[in-house]
Protein backbone atom coordinates (compact mmCIF):
# COMPACT_ATOMS: atom_id res chain seq x y z
CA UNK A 1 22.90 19.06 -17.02
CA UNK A 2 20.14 16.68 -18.29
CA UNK A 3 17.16 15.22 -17.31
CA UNK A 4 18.82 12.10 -18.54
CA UNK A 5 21.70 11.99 -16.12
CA UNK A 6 19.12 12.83 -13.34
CA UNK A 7 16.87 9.96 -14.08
CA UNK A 8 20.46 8.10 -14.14
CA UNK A 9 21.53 8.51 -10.98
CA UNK A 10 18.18 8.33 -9.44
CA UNK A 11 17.62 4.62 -10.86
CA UNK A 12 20.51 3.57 -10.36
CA UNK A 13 20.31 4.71 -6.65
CA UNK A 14 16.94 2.64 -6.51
CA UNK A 15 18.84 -0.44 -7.92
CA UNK A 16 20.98 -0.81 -4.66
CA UNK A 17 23.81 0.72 -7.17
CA UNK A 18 23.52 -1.89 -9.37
CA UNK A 19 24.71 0.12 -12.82
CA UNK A 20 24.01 -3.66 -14.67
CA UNK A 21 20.53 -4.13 -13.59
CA UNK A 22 19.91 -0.41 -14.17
CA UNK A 23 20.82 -0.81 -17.61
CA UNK A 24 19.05 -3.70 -17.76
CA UNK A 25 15.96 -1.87 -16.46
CA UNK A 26 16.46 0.98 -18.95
CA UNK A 27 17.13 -1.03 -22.11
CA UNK A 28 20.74 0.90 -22.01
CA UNK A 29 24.14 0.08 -21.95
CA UNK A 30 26.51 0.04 -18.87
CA UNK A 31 28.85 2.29 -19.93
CA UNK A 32 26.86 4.42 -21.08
CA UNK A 33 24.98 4.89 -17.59
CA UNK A 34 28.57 5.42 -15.93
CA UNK A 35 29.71 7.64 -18.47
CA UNK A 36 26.81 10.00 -18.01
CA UNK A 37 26.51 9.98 -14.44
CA UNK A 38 30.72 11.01 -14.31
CA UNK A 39 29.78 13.69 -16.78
CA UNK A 40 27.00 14.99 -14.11
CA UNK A 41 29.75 14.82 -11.40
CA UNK A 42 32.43 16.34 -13.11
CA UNK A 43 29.40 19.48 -13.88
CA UNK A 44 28.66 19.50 -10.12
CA UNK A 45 31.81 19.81 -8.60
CA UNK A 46 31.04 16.91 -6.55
CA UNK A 47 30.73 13.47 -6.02
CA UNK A 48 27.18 11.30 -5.83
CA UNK A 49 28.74 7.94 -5.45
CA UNK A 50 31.55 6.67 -3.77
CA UNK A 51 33.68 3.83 -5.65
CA UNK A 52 35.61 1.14 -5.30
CA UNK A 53 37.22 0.58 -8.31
CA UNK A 54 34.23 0.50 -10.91
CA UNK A 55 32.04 -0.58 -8.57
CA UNK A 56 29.70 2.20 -6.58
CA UNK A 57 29.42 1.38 -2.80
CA UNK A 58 27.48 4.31 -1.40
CA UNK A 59 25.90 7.34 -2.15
CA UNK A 60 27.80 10.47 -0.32
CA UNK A 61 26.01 13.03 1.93
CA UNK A 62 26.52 15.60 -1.37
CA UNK A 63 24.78 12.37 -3.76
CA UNK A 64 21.75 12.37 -0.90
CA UNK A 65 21.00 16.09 -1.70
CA UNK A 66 21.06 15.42 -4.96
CA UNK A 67 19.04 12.58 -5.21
CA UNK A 68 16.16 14.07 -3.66
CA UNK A 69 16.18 17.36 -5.90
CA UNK A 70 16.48 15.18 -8.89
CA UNK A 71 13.96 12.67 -7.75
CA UNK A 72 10.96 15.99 -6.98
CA UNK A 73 12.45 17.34 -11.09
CA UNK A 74 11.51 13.79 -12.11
CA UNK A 75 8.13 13.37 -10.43
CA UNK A 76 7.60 17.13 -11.78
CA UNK A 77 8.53 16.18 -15.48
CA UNK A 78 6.11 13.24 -14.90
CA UNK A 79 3.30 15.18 -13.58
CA UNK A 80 3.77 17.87 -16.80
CA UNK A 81 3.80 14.14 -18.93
CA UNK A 82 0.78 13.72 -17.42
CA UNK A 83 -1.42 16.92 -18.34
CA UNK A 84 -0.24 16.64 -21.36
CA UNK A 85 -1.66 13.08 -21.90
CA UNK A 86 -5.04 14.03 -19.97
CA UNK A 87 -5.87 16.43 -22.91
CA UNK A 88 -4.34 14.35 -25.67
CA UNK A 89 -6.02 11.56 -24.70
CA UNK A 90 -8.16 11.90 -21.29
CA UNK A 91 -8.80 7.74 -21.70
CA UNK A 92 -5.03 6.69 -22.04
CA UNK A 93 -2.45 5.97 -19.51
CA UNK A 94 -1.30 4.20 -16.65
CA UNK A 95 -2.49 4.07 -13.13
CA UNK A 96 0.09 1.90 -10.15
CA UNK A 97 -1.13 1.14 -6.74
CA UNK A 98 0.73 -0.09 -4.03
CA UNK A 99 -1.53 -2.16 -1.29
CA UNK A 100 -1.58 -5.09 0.63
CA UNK A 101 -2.61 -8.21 0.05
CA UNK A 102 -6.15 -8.55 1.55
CA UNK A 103 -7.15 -5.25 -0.58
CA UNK A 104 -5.08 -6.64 -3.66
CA UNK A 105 -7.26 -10.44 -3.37
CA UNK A 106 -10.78 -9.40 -1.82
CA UNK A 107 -11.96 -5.73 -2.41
CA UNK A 108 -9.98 -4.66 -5.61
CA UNK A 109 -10.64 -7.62 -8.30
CA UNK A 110 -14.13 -6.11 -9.01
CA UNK A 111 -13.35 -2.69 -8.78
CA UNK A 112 -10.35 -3.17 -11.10
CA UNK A 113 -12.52 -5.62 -13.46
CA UNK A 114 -14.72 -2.49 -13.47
CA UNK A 115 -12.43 0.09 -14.57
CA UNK A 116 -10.31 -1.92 -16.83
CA UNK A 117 -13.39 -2.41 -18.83
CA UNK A 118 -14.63 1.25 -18.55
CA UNK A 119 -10.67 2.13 -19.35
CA UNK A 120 -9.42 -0.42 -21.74
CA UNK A 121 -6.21 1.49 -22.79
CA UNK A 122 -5.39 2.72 -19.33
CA UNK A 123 -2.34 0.33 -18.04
CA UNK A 124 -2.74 -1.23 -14.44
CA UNK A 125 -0.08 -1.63 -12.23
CA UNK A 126 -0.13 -3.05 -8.74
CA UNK A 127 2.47 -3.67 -6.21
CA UNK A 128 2.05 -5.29 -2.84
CA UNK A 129 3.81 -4.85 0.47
CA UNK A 130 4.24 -3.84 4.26
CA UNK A 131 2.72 -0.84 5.06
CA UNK A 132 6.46 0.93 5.24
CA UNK A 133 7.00 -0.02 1.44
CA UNK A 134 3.65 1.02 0.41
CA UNK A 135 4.26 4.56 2.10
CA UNK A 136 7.21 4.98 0.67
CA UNK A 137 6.63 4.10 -2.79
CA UNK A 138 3.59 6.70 -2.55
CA UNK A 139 5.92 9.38 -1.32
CA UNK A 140 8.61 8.81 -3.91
CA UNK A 141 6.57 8.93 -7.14
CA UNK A 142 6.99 5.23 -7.91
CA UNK A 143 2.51 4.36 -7.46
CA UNK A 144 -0.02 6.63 -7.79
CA UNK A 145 -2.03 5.43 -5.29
CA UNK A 146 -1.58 4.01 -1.61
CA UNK A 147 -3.91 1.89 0.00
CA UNK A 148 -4.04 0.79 3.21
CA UNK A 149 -5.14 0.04 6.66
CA UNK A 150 -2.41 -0.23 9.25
CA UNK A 151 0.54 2.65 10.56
CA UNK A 152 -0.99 5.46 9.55
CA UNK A 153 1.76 7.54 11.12
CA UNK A 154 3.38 6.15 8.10
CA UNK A 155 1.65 8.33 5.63
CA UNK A 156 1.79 12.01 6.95
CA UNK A 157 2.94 12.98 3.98
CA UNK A 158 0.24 11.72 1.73
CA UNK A 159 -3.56 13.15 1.37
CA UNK A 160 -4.72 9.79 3.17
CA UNK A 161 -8.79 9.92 2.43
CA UNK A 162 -11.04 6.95 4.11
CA UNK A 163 -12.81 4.32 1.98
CA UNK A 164 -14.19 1.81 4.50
CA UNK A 165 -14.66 0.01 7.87
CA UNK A 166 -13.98 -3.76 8.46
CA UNK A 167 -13.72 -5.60 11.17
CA UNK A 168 -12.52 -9.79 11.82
CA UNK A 169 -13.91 -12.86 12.20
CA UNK A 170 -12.29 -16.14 13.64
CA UNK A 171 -12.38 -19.34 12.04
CA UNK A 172 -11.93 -22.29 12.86
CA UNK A 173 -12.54 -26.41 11.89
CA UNK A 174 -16.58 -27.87 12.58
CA UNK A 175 -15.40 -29.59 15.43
CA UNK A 176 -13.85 -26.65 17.30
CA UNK A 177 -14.74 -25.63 21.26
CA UNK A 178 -15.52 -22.40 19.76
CA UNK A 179 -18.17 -23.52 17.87
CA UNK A 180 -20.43 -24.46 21.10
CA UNK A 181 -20.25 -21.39 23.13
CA UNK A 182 -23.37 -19.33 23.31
CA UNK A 183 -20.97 -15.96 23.15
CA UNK A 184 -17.47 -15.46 22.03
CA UNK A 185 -15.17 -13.73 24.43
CA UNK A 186 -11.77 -12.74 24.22
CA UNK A 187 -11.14 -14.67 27.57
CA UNK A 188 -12.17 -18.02 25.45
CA UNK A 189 -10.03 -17.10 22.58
CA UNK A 190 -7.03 -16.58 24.74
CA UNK A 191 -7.29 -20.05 25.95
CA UNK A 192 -6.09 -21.39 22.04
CA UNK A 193 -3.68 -20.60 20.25
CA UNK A 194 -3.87 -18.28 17.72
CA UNK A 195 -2.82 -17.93 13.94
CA UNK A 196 -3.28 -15.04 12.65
CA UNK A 197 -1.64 -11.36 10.47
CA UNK A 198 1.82 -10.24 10.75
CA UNK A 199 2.15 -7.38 12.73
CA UNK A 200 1.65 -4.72 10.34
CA UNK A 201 -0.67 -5.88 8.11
CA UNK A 202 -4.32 -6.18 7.79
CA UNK A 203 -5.03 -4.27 11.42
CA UNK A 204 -3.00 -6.61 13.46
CA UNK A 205 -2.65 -3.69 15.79
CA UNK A 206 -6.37 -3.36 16.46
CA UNK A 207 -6.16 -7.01 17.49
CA UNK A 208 -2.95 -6.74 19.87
CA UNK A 209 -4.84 -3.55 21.54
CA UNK A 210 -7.80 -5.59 22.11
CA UNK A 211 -6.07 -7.93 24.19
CA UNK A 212 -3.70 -5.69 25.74
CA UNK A 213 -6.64 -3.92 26.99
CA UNK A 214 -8.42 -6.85 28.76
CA UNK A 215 -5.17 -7.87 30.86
CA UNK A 216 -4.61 -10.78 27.84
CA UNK A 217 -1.82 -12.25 26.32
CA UNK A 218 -2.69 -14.26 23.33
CA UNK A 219 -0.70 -17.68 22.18
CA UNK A 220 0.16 -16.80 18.34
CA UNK A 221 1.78 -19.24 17.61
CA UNK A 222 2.35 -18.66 13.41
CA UNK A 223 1.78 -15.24 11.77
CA UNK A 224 1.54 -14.46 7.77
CA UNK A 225 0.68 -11.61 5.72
CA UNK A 226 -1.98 -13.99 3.59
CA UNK A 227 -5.09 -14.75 4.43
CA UNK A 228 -4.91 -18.24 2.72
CA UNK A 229 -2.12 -19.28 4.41
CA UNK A 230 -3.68 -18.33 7.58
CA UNK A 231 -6.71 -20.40 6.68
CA UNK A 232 -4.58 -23.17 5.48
CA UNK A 233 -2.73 -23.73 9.04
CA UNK A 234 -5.99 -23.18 10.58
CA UNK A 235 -7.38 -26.54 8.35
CA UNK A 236 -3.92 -28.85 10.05
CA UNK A 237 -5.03 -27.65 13.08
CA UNK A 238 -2.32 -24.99 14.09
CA UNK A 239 -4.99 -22.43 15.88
CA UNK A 240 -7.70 -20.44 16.35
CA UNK A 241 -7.47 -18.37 12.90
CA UNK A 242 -8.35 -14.55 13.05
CA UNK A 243 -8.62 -12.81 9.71
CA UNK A 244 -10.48 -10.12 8.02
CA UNK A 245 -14.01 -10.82 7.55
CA UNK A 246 -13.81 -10.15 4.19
CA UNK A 247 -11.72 -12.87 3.44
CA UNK A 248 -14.15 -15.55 4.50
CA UNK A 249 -15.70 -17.02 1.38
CA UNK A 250 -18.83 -19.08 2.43
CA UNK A 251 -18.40 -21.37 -0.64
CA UNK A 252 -14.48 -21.74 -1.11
CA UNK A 253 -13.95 -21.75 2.78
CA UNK A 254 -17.39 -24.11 3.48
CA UNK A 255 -14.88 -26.99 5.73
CA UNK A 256 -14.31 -24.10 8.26
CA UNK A 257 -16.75 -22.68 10.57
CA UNK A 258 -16.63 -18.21 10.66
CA UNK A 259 -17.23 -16.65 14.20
CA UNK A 260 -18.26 -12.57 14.23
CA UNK A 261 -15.73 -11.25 16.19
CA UNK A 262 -16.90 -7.62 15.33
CA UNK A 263 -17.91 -7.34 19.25
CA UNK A 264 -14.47 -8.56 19.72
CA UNK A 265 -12.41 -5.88 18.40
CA UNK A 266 -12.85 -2.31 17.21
CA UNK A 267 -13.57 -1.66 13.47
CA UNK A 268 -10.17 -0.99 11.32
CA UNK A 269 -10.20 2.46 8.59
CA UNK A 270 -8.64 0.91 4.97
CA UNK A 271 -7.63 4.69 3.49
CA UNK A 272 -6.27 5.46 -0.37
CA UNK A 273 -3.97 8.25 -0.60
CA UNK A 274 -1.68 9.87 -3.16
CA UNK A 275 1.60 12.79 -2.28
CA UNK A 276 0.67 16.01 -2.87
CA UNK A 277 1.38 17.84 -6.17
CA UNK A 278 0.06 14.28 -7.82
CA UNK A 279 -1.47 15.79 -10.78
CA UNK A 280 -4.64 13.62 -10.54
CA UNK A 281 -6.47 12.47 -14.23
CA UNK A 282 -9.99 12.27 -15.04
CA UNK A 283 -9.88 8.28 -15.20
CA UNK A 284 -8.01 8.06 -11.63
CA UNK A 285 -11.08 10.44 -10.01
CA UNK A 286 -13.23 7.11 -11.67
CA UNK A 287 -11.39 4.41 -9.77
CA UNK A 288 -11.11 6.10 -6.63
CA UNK A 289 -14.56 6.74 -6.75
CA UNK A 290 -15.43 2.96 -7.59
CA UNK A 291 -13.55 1.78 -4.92
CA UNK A 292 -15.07 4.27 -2.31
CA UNK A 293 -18.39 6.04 -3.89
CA UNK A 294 -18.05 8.48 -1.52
CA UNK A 295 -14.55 9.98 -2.49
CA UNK A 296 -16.58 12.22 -6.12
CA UNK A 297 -14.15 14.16 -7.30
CA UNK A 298 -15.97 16.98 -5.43
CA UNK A 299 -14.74 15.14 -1.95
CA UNK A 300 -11.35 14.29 -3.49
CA UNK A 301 -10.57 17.49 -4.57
CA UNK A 302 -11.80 19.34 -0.86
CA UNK A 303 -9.28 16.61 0.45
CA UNK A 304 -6.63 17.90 -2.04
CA UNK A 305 -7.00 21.41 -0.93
CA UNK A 306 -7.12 20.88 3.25
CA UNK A 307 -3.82 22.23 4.58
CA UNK A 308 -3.56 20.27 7.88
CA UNK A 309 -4.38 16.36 9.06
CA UNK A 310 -7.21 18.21 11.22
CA UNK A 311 -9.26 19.99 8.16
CA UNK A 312 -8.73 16.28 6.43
CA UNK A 313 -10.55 14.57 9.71
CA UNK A 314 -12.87 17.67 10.15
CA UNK A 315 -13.94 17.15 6.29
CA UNK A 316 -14.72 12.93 6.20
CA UNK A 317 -16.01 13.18 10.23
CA UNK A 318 -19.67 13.22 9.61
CA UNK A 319 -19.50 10.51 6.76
CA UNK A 320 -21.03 7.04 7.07
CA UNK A 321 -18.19 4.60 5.39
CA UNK A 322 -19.29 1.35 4.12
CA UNK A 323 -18.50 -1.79 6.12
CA UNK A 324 -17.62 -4.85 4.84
């Protein structure tokens, strides 16, 4: 057996058992892929894919066992890769994030600006997504890093540590009713319709609850995971917009009036968060603690070594976050 075949199989698993764009991905041939993976099986005993001709149309209930063996190998190899580099050279690398896309266009820019220039041969990769995707490709070795906000039932299985609070604001055009009351209430809100997250994303749920809680069911009557866009329909006149308020930009966003709704709704957590067993290098202590000052490697490693969700809330309870 070789790590080769392993890595095999596990890509081309994560290619929808595409053995052409795995290939592709791996700057190898086809049949060389197949050939491998039919040597693995034929070591095994068993099968990993079912086939159809020479095409692969599932992955058998032996292949499932044996994906996620050789998938906890491969994030092992990785993490070995990875001490090696940190004392061959502690300033080279890569770091991935998966996030969404109100941390990936408002918070991170200057903390990435930051660390690309502290770590100018360290190779930054993000990916953006539901919070489902972003869990996932924490827990599978494919990002370093998770970030985010909503379903944290989501990420039991990572070291989830909190960074900061937020909390929304409404916008809406000059000319808006809105604009003239002398206090905001969810009551008035209801009365418009409403443009706002996809349920999911960027504390929608904090939002529904809100209403929920005052007997109120809200008009939404267009949803997107994009702040812009929200803003956007907000400018033709589509609805009351309700975003993060950290996506309000006085200058860029000047034709459209911002309402605090912090006494609105209750204040969202945005949390990073990596599996356990990530081997974690000196220069990914130095962005997490740029993007949350107080997550020192001191806190991060405490988090590291808490054996239950409980000792993980116990240790951050009596810690002021930032809010933005």
């Amino acid at each position: 057996m070789k790590l080769q075949q392993l890595r095999y199989i596990w890509e081309v698993a994560h290619h929808d058992l595409n053995v052409s764009a795995t290939a592709q991905s791996l700057y190898t041939s086809q049949p060389g892929i197949s050939k491998q993976i039919r040597l693995l099986e034929d070591e095994l005993g068993v099968e990993v894919f079912s086939r159809s001709g020479k095409h692969l149309t599932r992955i058998t209930p032996a292949g499932e066992a044996i994906l996620q063996t050789a998938g906890e190998i491969l994030r092992k190899v990785e993490s070995i890769k990875q001490v090696a580099q940190e004392f061959s050279n502690d300033k080279k690398g890569s770091l991935s994030l998966a996030t969404t896309h109100t941390q990936a266009r408002y918070l991170l820019p200057k903390v990435i600006g930051h660390f690309i220039e502290r770590f100018p041969e360290v190779s930054l990769h993000m990916h953006q997504g539901p919070p489902m995707q972003i869990s996932e490709m924490a827990a599978d070795g494919t990002v370093d890093f998770a970030i985010a906000t909503e379903a944290m039932e989501l990420f039991s299985d990572l070291i989830m540590m909190p960074c900061y609070e937020w909390n929304r604001t409404i916008v809406v055009p000059k000319d808006h009713p809105l604009c003239q009351l002398s206090e905001l209430t969810l009551e008035e809100v209801a009365k418009h319709p409403i443009v706002t997250y996809v349920f999911g994303f960027t504390g929608r749920s904090k939002l529904d609850e809100a209403f929920m809680v005052r007997g109120l069911v809200p008009r939404i009557v267009f949803t997107a995971a994009d702040a812009d866009v929200i803003k956007t329909y907000v400018r033709l006149g589509l609805g009351v917009g309700i975003i993060a308020k950290m996506a309000y930009d006085e200058e860029l966003d000047k034709d459209l009036v911002a309402l605090d709704a912090s006494q609105l709704f209750e204040s969202s957590i945005t949390k990073i968060g990596f599996r356990r067993g990530t081997f974690i290098r000196g220069f990914m202590y130095e962005f997490i603690e740029s993007f949350a000052p107080h997550l020192s490697r001191n806190m991060v490693e405490k988090a590291y070594s808490c054996s239950s969700r409980l000792e993980l809330d116990e240790l951050f309870d009596k810690i002021n976050l930032p809010v933005y």
